[in-house]
C-alpha atoms as a PDB file:
ATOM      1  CA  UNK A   1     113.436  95.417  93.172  1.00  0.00           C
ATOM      2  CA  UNK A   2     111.389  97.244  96.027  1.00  0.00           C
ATOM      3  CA  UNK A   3     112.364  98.603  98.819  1.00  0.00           C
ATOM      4  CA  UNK A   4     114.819 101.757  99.837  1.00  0.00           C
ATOM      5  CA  UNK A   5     117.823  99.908  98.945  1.00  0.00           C
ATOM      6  CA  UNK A   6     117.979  98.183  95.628  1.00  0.00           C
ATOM      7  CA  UNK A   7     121.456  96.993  95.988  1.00  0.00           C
ATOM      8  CA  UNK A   8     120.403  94.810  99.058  1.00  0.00           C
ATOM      9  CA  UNK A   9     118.678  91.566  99.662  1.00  0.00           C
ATOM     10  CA  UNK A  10     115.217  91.239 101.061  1.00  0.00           C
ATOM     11  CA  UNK A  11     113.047  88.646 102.697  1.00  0.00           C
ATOM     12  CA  UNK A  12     109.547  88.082 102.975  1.00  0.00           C
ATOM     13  CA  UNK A  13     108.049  84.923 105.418  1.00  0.00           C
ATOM     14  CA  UNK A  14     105.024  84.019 105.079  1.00  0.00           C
ATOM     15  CA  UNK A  15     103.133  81.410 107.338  1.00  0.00           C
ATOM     16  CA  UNK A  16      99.174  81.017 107.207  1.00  0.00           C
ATOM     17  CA  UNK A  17      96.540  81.311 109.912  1.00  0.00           C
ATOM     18  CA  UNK A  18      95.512  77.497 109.183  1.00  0.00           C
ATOM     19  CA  UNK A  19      99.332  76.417 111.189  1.00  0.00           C
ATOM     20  CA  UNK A  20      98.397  79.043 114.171  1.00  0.00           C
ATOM     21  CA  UNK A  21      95.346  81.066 114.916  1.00  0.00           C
ATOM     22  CA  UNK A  22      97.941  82.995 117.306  1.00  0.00           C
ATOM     23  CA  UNK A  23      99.472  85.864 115.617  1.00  0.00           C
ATOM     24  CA  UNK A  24     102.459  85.172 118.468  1.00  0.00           C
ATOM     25  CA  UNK A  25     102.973  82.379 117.568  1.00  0.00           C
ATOM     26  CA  UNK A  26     103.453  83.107 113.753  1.00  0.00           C
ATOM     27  CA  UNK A  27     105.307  86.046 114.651  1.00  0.00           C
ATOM     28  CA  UNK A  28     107.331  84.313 116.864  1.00  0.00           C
ATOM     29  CA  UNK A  29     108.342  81.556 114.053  1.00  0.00           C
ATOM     30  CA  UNK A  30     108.356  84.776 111.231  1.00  0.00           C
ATOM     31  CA  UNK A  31     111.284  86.353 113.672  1.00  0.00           C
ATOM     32  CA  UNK A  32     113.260  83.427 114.039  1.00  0.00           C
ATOM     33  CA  UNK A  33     113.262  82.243 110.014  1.00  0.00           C
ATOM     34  CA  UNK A  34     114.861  86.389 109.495  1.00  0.00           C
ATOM     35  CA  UNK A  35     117.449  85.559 112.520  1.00  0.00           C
ATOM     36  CA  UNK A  36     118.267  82.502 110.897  1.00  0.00           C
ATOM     37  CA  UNK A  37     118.276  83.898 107.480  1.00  0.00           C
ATOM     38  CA  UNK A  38     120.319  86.425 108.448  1.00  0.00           C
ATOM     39  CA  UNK A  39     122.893  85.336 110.495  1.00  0.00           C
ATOM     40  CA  UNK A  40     123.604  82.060 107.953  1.00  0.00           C
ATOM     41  CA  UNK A  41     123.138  82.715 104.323  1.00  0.00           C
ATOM     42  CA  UNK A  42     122.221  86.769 103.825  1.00  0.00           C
ATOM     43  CA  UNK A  43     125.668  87.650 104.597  1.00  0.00           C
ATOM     44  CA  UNK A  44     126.808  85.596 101.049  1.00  0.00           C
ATOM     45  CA  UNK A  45     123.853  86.236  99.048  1.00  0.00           C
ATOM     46  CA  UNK A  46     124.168  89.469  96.806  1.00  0.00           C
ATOM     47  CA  UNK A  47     120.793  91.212  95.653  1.00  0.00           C
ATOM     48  CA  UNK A  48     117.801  88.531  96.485  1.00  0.00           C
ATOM     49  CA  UNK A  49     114.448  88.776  97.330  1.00  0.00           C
ATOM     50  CA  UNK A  50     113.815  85.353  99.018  1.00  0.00           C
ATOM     51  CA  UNK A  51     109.995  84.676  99.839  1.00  0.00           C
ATOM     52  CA  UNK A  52     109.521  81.991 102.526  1.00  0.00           C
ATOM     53  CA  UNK A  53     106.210  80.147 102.319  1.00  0.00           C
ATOM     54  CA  UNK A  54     105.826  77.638 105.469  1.00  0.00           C
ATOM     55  CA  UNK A  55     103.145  75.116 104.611  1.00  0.00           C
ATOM     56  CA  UNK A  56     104.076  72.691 107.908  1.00  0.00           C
ATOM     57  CA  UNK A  57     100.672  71.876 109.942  1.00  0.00           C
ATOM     58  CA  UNK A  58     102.294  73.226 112.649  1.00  0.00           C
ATOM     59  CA  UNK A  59     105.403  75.571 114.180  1.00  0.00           C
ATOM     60  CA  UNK A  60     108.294  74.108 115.327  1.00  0.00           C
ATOM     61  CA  UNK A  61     108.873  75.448 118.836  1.00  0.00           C
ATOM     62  CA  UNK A  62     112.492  75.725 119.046  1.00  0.00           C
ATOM     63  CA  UNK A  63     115.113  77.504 117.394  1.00  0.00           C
ATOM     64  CA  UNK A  64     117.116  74.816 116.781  1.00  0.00           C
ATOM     65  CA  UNK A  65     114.524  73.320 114.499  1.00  0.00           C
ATOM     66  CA  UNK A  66     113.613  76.348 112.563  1.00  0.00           C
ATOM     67  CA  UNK A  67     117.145  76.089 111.896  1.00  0.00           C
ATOM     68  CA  UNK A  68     117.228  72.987 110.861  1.00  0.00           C
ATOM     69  CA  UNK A  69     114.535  73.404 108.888  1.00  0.00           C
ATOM     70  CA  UNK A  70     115.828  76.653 106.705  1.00  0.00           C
ATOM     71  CA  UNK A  71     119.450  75.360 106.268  1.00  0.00           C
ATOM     72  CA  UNK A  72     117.834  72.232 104.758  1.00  0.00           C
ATOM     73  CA  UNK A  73     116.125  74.236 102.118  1.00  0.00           C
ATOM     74  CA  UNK A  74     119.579  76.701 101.496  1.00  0.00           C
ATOM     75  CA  UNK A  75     121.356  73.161 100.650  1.00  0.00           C
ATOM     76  CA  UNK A  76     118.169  71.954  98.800  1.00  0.00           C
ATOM     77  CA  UNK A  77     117.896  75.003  97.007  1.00  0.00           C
ATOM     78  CA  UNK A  78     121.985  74.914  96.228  1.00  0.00           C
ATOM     79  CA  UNK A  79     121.957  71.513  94.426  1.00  0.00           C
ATOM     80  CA  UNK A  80     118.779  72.249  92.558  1.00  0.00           C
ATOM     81  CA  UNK A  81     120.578  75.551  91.165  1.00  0.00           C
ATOM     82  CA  UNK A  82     117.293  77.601  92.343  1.00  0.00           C
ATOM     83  CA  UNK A  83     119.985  79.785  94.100  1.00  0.00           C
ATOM     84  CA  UNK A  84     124.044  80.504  93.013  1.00  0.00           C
ATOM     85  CA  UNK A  85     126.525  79.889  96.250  1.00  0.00           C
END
């Protein structure tokens, strides 16, 4: 693992200039995945490194969806056994 803690999770989001040319906008959608991420599902994962690749043609522009939209994938990702509960 990288980072200054090794005993903690980390996570990466990635989102490509082809959805936005703005950087705000990415950044924007980048800070609201980590809320979301953190507030939901860090607090019961133990030592991850989660990557988040968004390959949508374009950002959702509220919360709510991005929301949506990564709580989807924790329940995808759950019954697929990619990730323990």
């Amino acid at each position: 693992m990288y980072g200054k803690d090794k005993y903690q999770s980390h996570v990466a989001v990635v989102i490509s200039k082809k959805v936005s040319k703005k950087a705000v906008n990415r950044n924007r959608f980048r800070r609201r995945t980590y809320e979301v991420l953190r507030k939901n599902y860090l607090p019961l994962a133990d030592k991850l490194n989660i990557i988040c690749l968004y390959k949508g043609k374009e950002i959702p522009e509220n919360a709510l969806e991005i929301e949506k939209s990564v709580m989807e994938f924790i329940s995808f990702a759950h019954q697929k056994q990619l990730i323990e509960k």
